[in-house]
Protein backbone atom coordinates (compact mmCIF):
# COMPACT_ATOMS: atom_id res chain seq x y z
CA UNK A 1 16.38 -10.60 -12.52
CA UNK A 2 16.11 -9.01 -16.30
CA UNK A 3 19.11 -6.12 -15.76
CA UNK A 4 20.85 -4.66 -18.87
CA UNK A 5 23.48 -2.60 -17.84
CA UNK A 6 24.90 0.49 -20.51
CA UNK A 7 27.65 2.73 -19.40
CA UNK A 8 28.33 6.11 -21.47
CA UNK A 9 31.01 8.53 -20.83
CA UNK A 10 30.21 12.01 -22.41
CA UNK A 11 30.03 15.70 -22.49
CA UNK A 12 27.52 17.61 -23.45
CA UNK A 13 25.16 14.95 -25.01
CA UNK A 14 22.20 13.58 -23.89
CA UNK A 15 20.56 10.29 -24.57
CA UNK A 16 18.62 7.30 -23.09
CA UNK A 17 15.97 9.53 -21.98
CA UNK A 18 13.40 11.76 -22.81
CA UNK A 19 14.10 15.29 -23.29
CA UNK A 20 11.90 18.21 -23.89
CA UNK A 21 12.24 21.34 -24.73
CA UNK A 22 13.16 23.52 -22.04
CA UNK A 23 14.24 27.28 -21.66
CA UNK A 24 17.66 27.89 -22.90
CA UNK A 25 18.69 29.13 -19.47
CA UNK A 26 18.72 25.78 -18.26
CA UNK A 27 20.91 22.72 -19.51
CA UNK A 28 22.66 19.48 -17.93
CA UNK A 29 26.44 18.85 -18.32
CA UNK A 30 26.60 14.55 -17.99
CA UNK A 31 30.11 14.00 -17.45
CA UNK A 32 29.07 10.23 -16.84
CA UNK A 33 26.14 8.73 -16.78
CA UNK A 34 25.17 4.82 -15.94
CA UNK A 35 21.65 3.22 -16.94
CA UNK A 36 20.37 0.11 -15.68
CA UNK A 37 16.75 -1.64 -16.05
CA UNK A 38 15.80 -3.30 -12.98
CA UNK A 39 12.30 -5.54 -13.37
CA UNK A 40 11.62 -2.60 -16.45
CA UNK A 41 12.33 -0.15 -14.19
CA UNK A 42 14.71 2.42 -15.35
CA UNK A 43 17.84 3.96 -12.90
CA UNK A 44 19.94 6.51 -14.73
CA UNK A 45 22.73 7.83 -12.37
CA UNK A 46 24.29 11.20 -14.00
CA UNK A 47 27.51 12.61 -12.49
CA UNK A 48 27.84 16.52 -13.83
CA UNK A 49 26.72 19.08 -13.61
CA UNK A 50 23.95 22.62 -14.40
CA UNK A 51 23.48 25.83 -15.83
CA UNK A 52 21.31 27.90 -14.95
CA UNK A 53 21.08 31.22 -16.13
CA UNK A 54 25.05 31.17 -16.55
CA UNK A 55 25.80 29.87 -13.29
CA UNK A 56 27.04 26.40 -13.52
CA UNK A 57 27.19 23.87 -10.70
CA UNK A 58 28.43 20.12 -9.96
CA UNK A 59 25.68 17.89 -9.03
CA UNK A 60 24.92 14.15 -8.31
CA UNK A 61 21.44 13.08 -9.79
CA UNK A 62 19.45 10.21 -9.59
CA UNK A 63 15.99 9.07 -12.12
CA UNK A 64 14.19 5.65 -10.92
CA UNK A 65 11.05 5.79 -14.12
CA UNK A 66 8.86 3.23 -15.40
CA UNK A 67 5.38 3.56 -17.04
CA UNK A 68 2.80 1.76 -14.73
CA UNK A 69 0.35 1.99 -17.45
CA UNK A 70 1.22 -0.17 -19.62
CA UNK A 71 2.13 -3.61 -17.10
CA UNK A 72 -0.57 -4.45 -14.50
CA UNK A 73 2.40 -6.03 -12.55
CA UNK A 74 4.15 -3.03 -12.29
CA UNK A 75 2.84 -0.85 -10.09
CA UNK A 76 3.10 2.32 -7.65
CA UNK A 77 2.68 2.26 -3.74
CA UNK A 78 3.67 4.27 -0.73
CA UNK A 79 5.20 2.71 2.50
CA UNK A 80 5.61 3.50 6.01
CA UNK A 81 6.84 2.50 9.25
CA UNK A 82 3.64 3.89 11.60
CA UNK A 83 2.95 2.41 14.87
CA UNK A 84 -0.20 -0.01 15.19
CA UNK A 85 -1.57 3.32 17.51
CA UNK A 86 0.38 6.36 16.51
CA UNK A 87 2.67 7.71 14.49
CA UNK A 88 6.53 6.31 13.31
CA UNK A 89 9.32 7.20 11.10
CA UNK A 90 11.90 4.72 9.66
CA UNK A 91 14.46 5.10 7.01
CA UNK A 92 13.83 4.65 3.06
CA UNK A 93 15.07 0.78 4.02
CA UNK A 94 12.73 0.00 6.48
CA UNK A 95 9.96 1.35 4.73
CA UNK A 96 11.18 -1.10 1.89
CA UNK A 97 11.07 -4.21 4.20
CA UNK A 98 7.68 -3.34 5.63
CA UNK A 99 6.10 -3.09 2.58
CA UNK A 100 7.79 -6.53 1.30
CA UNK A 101 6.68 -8.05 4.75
CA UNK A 102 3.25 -6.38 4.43
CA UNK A 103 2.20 -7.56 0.65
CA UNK A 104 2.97 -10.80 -0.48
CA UNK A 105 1.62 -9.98 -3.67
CA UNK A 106 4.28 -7.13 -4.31
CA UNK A 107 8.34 -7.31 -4.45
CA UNK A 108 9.78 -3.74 -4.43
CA UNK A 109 12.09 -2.68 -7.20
CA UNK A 110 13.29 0.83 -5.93
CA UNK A 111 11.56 4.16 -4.43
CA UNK A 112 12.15 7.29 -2.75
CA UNK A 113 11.46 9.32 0.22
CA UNK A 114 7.37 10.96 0.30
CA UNK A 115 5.24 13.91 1.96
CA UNK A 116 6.97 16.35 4.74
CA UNK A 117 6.24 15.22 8.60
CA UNK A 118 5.99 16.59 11.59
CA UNK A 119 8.43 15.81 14.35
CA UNK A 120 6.28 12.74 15.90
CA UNK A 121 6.07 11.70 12.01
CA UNK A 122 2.49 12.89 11.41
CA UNK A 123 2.46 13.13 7.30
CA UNK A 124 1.06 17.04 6.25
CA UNK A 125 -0.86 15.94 3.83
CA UNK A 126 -3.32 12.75 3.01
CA UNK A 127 -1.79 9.76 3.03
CA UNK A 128 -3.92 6.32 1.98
CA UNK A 129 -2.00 3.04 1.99
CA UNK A 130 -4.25 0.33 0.32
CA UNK A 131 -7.57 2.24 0.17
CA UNK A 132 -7.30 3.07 4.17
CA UNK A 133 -7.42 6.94 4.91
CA UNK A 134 -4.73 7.05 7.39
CA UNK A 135 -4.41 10.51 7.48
CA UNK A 136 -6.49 13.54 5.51
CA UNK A 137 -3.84 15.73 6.41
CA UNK A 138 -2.92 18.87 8.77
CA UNK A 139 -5.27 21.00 6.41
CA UNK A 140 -2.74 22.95 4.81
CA UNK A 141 -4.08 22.10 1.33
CA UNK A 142 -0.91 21.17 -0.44
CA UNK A 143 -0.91 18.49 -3.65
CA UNK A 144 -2.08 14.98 -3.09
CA UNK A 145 -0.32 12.52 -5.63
CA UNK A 146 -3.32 9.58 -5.98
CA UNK A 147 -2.20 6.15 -7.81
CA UNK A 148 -4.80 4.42 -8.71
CA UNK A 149 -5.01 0.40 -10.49
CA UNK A 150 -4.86 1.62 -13.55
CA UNK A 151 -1.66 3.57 -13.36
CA UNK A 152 -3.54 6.65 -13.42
CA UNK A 153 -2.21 9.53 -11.60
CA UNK A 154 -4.24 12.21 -9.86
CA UNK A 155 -2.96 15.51 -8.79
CA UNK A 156 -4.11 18.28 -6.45
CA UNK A 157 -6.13 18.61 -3.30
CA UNK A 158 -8.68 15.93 -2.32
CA UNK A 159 -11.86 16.77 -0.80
CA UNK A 160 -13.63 14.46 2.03
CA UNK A 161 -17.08 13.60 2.56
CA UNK A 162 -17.26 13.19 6.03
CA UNK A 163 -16.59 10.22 8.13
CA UNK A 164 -17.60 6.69 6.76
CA UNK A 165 -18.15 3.14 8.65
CA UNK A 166 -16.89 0.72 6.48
CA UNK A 167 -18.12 -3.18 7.42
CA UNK A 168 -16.32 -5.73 5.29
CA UNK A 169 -16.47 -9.62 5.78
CA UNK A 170 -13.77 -11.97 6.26
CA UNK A 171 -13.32 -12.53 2.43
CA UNK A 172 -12.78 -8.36 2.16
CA UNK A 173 -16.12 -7.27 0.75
CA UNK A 174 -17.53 -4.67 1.18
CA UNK A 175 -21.25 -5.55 3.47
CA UNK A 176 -22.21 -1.56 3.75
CA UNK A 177 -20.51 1.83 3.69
CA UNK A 178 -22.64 4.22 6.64
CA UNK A 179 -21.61 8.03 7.06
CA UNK A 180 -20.84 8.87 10.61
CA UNK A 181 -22.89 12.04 12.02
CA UNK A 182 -20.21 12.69 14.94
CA UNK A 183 -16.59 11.50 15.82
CA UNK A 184 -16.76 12.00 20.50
CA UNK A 185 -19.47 14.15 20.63
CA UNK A 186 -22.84 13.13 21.80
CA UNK A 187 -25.48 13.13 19.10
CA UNK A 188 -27.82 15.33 18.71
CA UNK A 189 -30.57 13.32 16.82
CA UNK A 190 -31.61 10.05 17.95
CA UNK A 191 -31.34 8.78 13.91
CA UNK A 192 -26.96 9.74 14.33
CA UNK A 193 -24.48 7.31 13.90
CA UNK A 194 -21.19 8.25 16.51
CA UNK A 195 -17.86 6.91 16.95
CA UNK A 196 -16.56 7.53 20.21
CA UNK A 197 -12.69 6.50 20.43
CA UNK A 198 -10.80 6.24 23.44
CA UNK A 199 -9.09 9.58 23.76
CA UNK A 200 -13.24 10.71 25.10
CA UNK A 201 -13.16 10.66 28.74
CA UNK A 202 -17.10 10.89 29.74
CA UNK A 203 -19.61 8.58 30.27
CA UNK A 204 -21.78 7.28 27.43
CA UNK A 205 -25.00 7.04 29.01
CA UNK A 206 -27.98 3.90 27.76
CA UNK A 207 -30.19 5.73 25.26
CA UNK A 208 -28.72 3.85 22.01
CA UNK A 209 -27.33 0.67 21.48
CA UNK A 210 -23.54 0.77 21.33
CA UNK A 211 -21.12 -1.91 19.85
CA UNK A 212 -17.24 -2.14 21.36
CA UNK A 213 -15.29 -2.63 18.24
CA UNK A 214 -11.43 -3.91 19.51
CA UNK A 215 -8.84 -2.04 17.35
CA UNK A 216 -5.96 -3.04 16.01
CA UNK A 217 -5.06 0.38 14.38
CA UNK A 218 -5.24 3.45 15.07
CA UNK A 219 -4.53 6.70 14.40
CA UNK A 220 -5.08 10.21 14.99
CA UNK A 221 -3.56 13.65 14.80
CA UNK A 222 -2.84 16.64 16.91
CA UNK A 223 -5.62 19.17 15.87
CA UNK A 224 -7.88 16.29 15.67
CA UNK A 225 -8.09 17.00 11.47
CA UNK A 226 -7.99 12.81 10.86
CA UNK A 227 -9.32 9.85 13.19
CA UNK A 228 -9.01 6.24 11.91
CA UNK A 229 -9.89 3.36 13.23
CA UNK A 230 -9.79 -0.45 12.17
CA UNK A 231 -10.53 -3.65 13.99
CA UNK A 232 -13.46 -6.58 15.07
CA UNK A 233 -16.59 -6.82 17.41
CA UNK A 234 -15.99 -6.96 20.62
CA UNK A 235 -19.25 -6.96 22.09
CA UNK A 236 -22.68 -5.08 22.61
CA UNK A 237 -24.86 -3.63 24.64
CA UNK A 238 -27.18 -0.61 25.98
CA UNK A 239 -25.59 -0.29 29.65
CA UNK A 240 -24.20 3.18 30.13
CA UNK A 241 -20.36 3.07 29.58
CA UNK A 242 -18.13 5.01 32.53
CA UNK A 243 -15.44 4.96 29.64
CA UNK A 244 -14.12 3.97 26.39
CA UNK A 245 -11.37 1.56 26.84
CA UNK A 246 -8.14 1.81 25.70
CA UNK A 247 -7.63 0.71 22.23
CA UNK A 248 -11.10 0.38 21.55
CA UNK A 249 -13.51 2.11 19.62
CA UNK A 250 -17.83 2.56 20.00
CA UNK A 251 -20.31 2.80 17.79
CA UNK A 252 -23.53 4.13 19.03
CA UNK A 253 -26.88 4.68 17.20
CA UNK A 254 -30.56 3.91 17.69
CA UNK A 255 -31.32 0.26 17.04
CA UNK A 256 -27.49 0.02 15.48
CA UNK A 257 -26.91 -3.65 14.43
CA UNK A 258 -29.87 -5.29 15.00
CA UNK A 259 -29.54 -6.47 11.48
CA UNK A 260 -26.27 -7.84 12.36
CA UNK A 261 -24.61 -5.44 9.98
CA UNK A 262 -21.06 -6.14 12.31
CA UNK A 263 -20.53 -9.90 13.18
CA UNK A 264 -17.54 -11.12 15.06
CA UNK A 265 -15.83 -11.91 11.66
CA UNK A 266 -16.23 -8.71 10.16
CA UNK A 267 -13.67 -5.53 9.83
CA UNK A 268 -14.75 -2.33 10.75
CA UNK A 269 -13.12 0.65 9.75
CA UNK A 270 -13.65 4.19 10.43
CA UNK A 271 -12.38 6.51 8.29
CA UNK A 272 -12.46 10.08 5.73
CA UNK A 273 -14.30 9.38 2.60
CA UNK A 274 -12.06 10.69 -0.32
CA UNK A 275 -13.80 12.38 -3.04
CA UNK A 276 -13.10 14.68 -5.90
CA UNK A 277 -12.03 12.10 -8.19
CA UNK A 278 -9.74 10.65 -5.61
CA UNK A 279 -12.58 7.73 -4.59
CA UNK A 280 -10.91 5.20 -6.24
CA UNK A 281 -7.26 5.35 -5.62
CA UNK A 282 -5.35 2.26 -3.75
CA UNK A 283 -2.51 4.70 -2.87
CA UNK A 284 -1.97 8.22 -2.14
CA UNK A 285 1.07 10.76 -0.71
CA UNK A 286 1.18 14.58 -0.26
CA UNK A 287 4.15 16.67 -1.58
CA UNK A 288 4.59 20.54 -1.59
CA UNK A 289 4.96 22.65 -4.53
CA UNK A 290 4.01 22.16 -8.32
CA UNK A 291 6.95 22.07 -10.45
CA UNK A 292 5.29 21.71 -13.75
CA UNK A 293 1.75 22.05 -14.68
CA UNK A 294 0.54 20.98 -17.63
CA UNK A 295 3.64 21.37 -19.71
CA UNK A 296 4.29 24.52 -18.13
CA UNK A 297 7.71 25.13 -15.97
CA UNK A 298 6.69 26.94 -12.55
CA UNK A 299 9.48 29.81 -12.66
CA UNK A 300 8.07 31.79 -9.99
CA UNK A 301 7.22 30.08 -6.10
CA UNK A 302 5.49 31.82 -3.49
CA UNK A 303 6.06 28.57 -1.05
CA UNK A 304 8.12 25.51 -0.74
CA UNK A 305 11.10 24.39 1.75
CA UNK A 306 14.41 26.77 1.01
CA UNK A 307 12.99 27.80 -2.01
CA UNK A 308 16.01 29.85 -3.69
CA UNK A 309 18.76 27.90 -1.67
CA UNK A 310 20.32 25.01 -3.00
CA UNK A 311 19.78 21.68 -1.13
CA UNK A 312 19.17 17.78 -1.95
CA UNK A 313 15.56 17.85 -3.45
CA UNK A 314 13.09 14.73 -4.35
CA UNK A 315 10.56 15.23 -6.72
CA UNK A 316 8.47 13.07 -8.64
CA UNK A 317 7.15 13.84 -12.54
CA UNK A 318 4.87 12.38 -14.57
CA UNK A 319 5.28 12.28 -18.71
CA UNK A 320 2.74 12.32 -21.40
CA UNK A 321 2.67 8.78 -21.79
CA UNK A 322 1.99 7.78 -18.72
CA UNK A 323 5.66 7.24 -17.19
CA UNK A 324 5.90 7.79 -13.53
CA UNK A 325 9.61 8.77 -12.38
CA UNK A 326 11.43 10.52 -9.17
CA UNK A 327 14.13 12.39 -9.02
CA UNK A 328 17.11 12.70 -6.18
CA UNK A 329 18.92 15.45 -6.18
CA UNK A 330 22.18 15.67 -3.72
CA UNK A 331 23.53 18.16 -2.16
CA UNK A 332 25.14 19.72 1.30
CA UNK A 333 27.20 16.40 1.51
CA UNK A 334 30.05 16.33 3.93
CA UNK A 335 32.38 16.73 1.21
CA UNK A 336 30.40 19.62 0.06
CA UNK A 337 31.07 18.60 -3.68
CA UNK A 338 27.75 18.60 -4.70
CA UNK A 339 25.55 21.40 -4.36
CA UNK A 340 21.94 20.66 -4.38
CA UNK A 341 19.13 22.84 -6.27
CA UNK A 342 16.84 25.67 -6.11
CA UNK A 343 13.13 25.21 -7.12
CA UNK A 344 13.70 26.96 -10.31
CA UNK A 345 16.65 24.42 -11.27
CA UNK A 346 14.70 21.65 -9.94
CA UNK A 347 11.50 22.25 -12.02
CA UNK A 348 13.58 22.84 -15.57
CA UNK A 349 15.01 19.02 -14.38
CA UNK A 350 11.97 17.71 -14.38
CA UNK A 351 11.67 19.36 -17.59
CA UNK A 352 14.13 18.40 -18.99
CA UNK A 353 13.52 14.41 -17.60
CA UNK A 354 9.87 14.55 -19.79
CA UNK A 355 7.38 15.77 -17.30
CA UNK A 356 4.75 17.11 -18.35
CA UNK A 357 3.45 17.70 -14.70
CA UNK A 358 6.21 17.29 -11.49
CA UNK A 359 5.88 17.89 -7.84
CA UNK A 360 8.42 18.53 -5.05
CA UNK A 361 8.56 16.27 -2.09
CA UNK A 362 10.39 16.92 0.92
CA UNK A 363 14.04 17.44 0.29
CA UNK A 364 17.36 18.26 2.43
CA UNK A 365 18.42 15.28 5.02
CA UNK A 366 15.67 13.66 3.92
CA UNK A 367 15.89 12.81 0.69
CA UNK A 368 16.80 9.43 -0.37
CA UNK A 369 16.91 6.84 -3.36
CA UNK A 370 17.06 3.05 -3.28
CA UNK A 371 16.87 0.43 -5.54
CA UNK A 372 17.61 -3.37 -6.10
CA UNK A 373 20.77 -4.57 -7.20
CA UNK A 374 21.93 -7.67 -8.56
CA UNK A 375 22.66 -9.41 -5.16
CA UNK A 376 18.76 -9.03 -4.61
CA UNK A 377 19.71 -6.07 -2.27
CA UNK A 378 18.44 -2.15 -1.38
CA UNK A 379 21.67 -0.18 -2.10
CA UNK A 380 21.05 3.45 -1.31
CA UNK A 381 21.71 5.43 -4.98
CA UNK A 382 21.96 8.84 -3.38
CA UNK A 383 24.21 10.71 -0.65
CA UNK A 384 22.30 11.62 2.08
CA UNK A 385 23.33 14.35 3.67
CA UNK A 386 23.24 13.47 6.92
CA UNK A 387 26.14 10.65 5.95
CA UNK A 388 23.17 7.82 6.46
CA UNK A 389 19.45 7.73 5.69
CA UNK A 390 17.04 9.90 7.74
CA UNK A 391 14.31 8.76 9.57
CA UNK A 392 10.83 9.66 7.16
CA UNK A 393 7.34 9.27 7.55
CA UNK A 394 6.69 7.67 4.43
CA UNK A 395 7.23 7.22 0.61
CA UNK A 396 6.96 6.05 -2.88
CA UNK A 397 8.22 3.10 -4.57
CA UNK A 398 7.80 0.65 -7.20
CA UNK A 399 6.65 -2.81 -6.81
CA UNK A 400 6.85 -5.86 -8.72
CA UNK A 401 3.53 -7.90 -8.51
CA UNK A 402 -0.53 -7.27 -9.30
CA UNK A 403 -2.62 -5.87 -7.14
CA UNK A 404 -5.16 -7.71 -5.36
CA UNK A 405 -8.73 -7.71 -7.39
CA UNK A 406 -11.06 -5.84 -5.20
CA UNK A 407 -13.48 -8.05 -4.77
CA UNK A 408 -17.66 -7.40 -5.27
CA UNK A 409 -19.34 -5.81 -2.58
CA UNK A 410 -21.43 -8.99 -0.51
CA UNK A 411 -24.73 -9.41 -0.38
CA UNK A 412 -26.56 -7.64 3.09
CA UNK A 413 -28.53 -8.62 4.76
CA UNK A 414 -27.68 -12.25 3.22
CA UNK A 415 -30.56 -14.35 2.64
CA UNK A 416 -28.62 -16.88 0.05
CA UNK A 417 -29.19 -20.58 1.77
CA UNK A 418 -25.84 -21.59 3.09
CA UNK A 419 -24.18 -24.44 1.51
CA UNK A 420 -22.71 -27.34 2.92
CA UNK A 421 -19.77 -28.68 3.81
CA UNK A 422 -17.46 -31.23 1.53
CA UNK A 423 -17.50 -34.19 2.78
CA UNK A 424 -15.76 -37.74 2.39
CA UNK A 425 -13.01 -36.12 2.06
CA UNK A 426 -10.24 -39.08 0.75
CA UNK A 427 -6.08 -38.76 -0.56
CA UNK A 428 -5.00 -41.59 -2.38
CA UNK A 429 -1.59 -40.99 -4.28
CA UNK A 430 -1.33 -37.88 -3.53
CA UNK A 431 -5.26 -36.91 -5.21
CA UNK A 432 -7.59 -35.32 -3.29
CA UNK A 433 -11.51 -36.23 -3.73
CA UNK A 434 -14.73 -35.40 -2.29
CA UNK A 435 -18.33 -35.63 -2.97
CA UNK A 436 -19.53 -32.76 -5.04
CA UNK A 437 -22.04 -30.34 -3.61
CA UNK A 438 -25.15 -29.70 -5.22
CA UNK A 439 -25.29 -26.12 -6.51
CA UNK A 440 -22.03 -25.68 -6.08
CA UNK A 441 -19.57 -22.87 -8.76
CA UNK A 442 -16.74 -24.94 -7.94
CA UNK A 443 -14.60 -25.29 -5.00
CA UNK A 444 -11.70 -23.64 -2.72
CA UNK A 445 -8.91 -26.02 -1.30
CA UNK A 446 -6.75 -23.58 1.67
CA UNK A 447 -2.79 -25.31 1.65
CA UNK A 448 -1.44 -24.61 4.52
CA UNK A 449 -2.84 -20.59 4.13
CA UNK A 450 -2.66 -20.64 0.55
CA UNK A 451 -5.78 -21.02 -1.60
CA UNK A 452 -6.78 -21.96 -4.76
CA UNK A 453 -9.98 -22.48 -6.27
CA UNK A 454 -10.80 -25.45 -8.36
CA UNK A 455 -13.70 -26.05 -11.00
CA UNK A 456 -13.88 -30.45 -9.79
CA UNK A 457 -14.36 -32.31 -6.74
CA UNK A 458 -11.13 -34.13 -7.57
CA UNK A 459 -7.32 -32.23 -6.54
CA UNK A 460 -3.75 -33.71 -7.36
CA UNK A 461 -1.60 -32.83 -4.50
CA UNK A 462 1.71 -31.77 -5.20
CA UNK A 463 3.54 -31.04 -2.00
CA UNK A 464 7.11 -31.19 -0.82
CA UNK A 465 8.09 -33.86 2.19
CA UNK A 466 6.34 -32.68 5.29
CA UNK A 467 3.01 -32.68 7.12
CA UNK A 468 0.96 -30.39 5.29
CA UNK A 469 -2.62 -28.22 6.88
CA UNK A 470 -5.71 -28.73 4.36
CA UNK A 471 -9.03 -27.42 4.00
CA UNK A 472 -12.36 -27.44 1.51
CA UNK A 473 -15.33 -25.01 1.22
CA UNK A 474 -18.21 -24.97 -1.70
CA UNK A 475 -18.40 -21.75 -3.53
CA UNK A 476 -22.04 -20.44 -3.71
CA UNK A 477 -22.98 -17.91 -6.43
CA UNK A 478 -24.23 -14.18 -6.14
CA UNK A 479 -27.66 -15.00 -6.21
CA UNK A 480 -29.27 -18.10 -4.27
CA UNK A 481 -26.35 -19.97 -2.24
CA UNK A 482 -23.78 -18.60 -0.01
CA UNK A 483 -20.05 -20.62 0.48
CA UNK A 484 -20.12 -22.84 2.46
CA UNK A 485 -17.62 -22.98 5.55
CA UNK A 486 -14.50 -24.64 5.54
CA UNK A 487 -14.07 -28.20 6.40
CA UNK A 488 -12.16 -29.07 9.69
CA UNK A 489 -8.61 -29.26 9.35
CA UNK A 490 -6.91 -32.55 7.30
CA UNK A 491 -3.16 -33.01 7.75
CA UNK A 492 -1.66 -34.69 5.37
CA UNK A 493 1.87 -35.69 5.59
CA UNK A 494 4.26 -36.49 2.43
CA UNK A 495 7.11 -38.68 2.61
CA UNK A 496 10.66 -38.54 1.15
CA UNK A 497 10.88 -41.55 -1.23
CA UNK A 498 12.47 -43.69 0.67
CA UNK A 499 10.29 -43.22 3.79
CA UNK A 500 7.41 -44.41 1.30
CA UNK A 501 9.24 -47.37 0.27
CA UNK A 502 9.79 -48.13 4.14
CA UNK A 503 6.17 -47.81 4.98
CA UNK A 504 4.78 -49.85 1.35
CA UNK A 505 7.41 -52.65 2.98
CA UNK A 506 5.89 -52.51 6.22
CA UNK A 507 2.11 -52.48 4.64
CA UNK A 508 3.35 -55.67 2.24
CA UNK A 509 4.90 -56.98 5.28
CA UNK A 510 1.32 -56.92 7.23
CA UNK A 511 -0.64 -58.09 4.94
CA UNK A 512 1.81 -61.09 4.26
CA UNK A 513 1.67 -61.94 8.29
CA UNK A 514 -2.06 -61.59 8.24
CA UNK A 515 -2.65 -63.88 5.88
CA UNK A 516 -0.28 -66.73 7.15
């Protein structure tokens, strides 16, 4: 791990990071303060204290920053410990170890506690975790943070275009994007497309063809604002249907799928369509109040949680450069040495961090900070006030790792000719061969669930001692030839060395009996 480590001791001066001009009501006291990089991550620990208007307080403050602009393998997601059908809440730790368990492709560095939740854990506001809509929110309109690939941020409140069905194949492209007419209500036109999930309880009687779509997630909440679905075919058919079984999902519409649109490989997802310039982004978390808009401290609230009291507060800002960073804030600890913030104090903070636009997330026992230390560890930055981490519904945190390319929508309906399978398939000193296939791009080779694509019929195998799982397919183009399936399974076992010199004995041996 790349950590430098600086500690400076001081009063009164500030350094290391950005500071803009704020109102001279407002300045931080750093008694100490300790800055360490983490994977280019910044964590700047400050041990002081504020004034505000006069009135000075100790306080305990935490800033996790890094710009996700300028590395595409830095990057910003949100995490959450929901159930496969419902709702869940872990602590900021469990979160981490979901998302590490979740996304090969990402390692996280350090993150904080997200949106405010209801007591089942229901977020308040959208929440998307890898372009899935798994909640558009209770529909009290407060700020969406969006993250898109980029590292672009978007701000505010997201519109949705209705319901989508979302068909993707088993390489994760997109095959068609349909907007549902209905979510458990019987149509009304005989050209509407309706989900019916299991929470209807009447009959769906044989005038449309319906397909059973098995889900493996679900969610939905209590006013009935958000339903989404995700799973595979089941089956079909145009029988009337007594029910909807549980943990299932139906789509009906007139002639739906005779084209095959959904095939027992495919995903189906039903979810809101974002809009308003949030179509594109991977992740997305609500939060409450603005703190800073444009450059401009927010000095007077109408709304927030406690919002002239002083308690722990998390907040995240973003500067001019692109620089994402949050903020944890402690206070109401059981040693009650360190008081927390009002909104006003909170938002010069921010100010006074670089932000040139800031948002409070949910604060008090909630708020928490954790980042990696040099023991490849989570160590909890913060004091929670509750003496351990609470239970949250979700939050933010910074990953190590690209994201996954989305891929190009596919081809439907599919007429490309399908291409064949590899065959004579042969290992010889550890090199893999087969014939080539005739309008082939190149070729995928799967290692035991790892793939790699390869521009040759030819492979050299370099695997550790062990039987190993192997498979080929042809890679067709956009145009005339689809990919061909994947061969049958090959193991392939590799020896230690002196296992192969055992075996080339016993193969010597052989041949030397043979021929006397």
């Amino acid at each position: 791990m790349n950590k430098i480590k600086v500690i400076i001791v001081l009063l009164f001066f500030i350094t290391n990071i950005a500071v803009t001009e704020v109102t001279a009501l407002f300045r931080v006291n750093e008694e100490t303060k300790e800055t360490i990089f983490v994977e280019g991550v910044r964590h700047t620990e400050i041990y002081g204290s504020i004034n505000y208007d006069g009135d000075e307080t100790p306080q305990k403050i935490n800033y996790l920053g890094a710009n996700p602009t300028t590395f595409s393998n830095l990057n910003i997601v949100t995490g959450d410990n929901y159930l496969n059908h419902g709702w869940g809440k872990g602590d900021l730790l469990t979160l981490i170890d979901n998302i590490n368990g979740q996304y090969p492709n990402y390692n996280v560095i350090g993150g904080v506690n997200g949106d405010f939740f209801g007591a089942s854990g229901i977020p308040i506001e959208a929440y998307v975790r890898d372009f899935e809509v798994i909640s558009s929110g209770l529909g009290i309109h407060r700020t969406v943070l969006g993250f898109k690939d980029t590292g672009e941020v978007v701000y505010g409140t997201p519109c949705f275009d209705g319901y989508e069905l979302l068909v993707k194949n088993d390489l994760g492209q997109k095959k068609q994007s349909l907007s549902i007419n209905s979510i458990n209500q019987t149509p009304i036109i005989s050209s509407a497309l309706t989900i019916y999930f299991d929470s209807y309880t009447e009959a769906i009687d044989n005038a449309y063809d319906k397909v059973v779509i098995g889900l493996d997630e679900s969610h939905f909440d209590d006013n009935g604002a958000t339903h989404f679905g995700k799973g595979n075919f089941v089956s079909s058919t145009t029988d009337t249907l007594d029910e909807v079984a549980p943990l299932t999902m139906i789509i009906v519409g007139e002639n739906f799928n005779d084209d095959e649109l959904i095939t027992e490989t495919d995903e189906v997802i039903v979810q809101k369509k974002l809009a308003c310039g949030y179509e594109d982004v991977r992740f997305a978390i609500g939060g409450w109040s603005v703190l800073i808009e444009n450059n401009n401290v927010i000095s007077e609230y109408t709304s927030g949680a406690g919002l002239h009291y002083r308690h722990p507060r998390t907040a995240v800002g973003i500067k001019e450069d692109g620089t994402v960073f949050f903020v944890t804030v402690d206070g109401r600890d059981v040693d009650g040495r360190w008081k927390g913030m009002t909104h006003p104090e909170l938002a010069e903070l921010m100010a006074h961090f670089g932000a040139v636009n800031a948002f409070n997330l949910d604060g008090g026992g909630s708020t928490t900070m954790a980042v990696l230390n040099d023991d490849l560890e989570y160590h909890i930055v913060n004091t929670p006030s509750d003496g351990n981490p609470r239970p949250v519904t979700n939050g933010l945190f910074f990953v190590k790792g690209e994201h996954i390319p989305v891929p190009e929508d596919a081809l439907f309906p599919d007429t490309r000719e399908l291409l064949p399978l590899p065959t004579n398939i042969f290992i010889q000193d550890g090199l893999l061969s087969f014939d080539a296939i005739d309008h082939a791009t190149g070729y995928e080779i799967s290692i035991n669930g790892n793939t790699s694509e390869l521009d040759t019929n030819t492979y050299q195998l370099d695997l550790t001692p062990g039987t190993h799982e192997i498979m080929i397919r042809a890679l067709g183009d956009k145009t005339s030839y689809k990919t061909s399936d994947y061969t049958e399974l090959i193991l392939y076992t590799v020896y230690t060395e002196n296992m192969s010199d055992i075996i080339d004995f016993l193969k010597q041996y052989s041949k030397h009996e043979t021929t006397n």
